[in-house]
C-alpha atoms as a PDB file:
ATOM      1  CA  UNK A   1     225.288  -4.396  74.929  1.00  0.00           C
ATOM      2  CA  UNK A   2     226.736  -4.293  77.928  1.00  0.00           C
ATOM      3  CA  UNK A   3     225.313  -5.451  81.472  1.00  0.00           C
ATOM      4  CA  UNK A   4     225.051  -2.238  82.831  1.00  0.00           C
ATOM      5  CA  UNK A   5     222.911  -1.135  79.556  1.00  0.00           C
ATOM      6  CA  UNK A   6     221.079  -4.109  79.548  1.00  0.00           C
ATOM      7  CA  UNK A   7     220.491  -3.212  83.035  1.00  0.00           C
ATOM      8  CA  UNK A   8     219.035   0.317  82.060  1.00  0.00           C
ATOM      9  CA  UNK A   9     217.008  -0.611  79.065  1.00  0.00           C
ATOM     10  CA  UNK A  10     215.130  -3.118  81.443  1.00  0.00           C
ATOM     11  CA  UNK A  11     214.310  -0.755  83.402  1.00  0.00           C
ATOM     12  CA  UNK A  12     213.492   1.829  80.833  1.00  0.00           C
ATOM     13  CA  UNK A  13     210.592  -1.072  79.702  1.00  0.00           C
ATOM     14  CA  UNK A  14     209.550  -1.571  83.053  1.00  0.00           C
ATOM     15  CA  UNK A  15     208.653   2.041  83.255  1.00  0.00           C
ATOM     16  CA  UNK A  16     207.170   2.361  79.931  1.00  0.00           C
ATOM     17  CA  UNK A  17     204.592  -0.465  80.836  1.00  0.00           C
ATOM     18  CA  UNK A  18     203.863   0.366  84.066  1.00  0.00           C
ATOM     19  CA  UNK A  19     203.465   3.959  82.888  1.00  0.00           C
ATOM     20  CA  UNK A  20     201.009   2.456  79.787  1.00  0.00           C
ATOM     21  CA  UNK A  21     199.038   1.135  82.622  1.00  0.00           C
ATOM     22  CA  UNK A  22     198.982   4.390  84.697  1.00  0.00           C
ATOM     23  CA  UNK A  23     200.545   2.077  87.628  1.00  0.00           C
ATOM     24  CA  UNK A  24     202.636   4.518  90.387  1.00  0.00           C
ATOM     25  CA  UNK A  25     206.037   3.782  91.331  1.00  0.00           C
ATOM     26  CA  UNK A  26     203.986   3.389  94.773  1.00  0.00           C
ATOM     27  CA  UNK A  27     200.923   0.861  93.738  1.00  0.00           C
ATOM     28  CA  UNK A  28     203.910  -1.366  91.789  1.00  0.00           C
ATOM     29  CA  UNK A  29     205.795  -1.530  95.572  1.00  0.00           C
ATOM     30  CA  UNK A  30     203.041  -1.549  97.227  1.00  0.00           C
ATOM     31  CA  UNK A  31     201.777  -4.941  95.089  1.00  0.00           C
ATOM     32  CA  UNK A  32     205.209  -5.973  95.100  1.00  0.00           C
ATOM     33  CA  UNK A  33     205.878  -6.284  98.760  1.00  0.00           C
ATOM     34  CA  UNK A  34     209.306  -4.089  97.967  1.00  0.00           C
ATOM     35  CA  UNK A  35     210.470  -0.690  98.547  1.00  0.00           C
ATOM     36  CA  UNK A  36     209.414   2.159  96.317  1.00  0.00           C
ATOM     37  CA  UNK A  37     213.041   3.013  96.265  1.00  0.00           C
ATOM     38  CA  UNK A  38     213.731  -0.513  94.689  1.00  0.00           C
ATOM     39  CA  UNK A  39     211.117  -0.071  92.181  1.00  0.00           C
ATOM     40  CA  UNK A  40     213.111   3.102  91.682  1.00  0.00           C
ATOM     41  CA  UNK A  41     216.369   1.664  91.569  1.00  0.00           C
ATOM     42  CA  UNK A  42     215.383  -1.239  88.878  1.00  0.00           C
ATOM     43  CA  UNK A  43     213.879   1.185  86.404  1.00  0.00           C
ATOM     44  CA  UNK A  44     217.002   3.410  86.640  1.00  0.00           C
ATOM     45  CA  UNK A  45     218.876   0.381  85.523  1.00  0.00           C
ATOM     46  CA  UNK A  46     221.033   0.798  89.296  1.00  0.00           C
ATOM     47  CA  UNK A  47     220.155  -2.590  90.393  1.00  0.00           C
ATOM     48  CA  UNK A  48     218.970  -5.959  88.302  1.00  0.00           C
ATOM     49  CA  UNK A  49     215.702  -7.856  89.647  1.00  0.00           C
ATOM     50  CA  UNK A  50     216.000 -11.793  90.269  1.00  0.00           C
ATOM     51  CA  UNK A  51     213.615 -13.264  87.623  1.00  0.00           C
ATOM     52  CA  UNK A  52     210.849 -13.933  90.486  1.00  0.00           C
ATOM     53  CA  UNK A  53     210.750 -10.588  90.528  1.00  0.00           C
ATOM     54  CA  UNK A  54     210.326 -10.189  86.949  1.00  0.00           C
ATOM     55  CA  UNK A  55     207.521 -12.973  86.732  1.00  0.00           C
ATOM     56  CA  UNK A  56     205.815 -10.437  89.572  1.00  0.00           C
ATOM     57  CA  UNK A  57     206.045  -7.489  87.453  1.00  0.00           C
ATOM     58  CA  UNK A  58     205.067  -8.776  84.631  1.00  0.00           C
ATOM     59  CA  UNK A  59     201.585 -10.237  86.544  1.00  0.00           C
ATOM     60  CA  UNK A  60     201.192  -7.057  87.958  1.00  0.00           C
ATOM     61  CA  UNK A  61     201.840  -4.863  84.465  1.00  0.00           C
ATOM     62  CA  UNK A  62     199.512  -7.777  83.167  1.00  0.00           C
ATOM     63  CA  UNK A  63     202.340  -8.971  80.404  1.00  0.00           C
ATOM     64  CA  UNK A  64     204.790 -12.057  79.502  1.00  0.00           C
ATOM     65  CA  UNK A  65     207.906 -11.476  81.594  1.00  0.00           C
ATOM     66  CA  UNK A  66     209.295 -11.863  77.581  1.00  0.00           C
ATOM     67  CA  UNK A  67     207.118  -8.464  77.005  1.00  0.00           C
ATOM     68  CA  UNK A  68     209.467  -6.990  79.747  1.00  0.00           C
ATOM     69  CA  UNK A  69     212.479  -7.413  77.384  1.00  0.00           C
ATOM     70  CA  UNK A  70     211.308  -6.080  74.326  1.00  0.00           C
ATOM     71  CA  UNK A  71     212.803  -2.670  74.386  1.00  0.00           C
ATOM     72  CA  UNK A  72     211.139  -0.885  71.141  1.00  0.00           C
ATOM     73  CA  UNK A  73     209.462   2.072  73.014  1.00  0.00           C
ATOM     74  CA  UNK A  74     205.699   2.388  73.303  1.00  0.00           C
ATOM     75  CA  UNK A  75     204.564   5.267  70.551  1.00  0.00           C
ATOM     76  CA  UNK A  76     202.339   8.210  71.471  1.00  0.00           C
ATOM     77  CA  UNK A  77     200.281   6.780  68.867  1.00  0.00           C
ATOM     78  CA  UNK A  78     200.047   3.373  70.476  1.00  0.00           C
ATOM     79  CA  UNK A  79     199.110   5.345  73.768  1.00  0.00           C
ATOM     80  CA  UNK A  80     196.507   7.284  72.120  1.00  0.00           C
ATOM     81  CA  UNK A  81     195.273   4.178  70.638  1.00  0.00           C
ATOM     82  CA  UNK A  82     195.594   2.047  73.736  1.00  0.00           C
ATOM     83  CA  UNK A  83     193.356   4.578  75.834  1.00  0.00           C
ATOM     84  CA  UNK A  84     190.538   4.770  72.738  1.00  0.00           C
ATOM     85  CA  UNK A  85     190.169   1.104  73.070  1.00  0.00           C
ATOM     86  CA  UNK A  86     190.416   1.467  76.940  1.00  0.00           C
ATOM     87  CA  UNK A  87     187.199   3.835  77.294  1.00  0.00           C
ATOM     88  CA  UNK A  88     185.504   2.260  74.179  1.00  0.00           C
ATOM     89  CA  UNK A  89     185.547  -1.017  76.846  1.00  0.00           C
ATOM     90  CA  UNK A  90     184.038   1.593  79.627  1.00  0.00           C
ATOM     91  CA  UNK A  91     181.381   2.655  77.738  1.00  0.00           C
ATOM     92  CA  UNK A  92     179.998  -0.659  76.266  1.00  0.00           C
ATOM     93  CA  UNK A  93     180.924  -3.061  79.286  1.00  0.00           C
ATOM     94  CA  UNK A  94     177.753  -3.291  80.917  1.00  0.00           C
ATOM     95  CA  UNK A  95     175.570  -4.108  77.730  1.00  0.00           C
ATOM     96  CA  UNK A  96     173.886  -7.329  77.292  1.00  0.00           C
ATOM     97  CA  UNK A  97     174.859 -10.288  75.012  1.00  0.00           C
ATOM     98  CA  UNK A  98     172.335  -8.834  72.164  1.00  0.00           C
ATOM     99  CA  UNK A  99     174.177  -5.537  72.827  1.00  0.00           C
ATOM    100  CA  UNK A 100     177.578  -6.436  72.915  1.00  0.00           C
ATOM    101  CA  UNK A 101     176.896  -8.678  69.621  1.00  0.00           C
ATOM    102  CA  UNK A 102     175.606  -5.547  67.786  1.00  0.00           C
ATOM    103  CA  UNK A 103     178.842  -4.013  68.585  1.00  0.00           C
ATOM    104  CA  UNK A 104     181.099  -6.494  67.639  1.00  0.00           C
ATOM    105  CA  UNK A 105     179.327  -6.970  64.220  1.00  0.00           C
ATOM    106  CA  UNK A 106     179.379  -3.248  63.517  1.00  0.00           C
ATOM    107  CA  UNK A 107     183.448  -3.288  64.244  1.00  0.00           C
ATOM    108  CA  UNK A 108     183.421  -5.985  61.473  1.00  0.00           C
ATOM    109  CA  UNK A 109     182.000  -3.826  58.838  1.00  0.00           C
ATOM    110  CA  UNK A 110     183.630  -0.971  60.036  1.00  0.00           C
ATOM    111  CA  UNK A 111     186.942  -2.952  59.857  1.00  0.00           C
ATOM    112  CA  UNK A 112     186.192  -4.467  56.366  1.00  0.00           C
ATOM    113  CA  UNK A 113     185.493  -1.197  54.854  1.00  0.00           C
ATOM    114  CA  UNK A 114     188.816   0.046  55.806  1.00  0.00           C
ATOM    115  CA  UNK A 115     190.481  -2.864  54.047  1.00  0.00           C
ATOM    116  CA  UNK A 116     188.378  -2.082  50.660  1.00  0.00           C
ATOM    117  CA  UNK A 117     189.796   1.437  51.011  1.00  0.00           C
END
């Protein structure tokens, strides 16, 4: 692989996460203290970030700066998935302990009877 692929596919995973994350091109700048044409220019692969600026990224896309070079592409399915689990969190958030124990007991069965299937 050459730099200038390297350079792209970097890029290419920077979008996909911050995309995962429904973070705009704008909110990553804005966070980032940059220019929303450099956040531009690094997922296009034009220009490479120093690694402080990776170690910000990844913070702000909530990752390991080694999540930022793994460059298998993020499914539909694992998006559909990803947002279930996101508004499953939503909806049960604000239950109590007794609550949020009920819940976690009933993913357990749930869980186990898929793996008797």
């Amino acid at each position: 692989m050459t730099d200038e692929e390297f350079a792209i596919k970097l890029g290419e995973r920077i979008r996909e996460l911050r995309k995962a994350r429904n973070i705009s091109q704008l909110e990553l700048a804005y966070d980032m203290e940059m220019s929303m044409n450099t956040i531009s220019s690094i997922e296009l692969g034009k220009i490479s970030p120093k690694i402080e600026t990776l170690r910000k990224i990844a913070l702000k896309l909530d990752v390991e700066v080694s999540d930022l070079f793994s460059f298998s592409p993020i499914t539909v399915k694992d998006k559909i998935l990803r947002k279930k689990v996101e508004d499953i969190i939503l909806r049960i958030q604000d239950g109590d302990k007794d609550f949020l124990e009920l819940i976690d007991s009933a993913i357990d069965l749930v869980v186990r009877a898929q793996h008797t299937e």
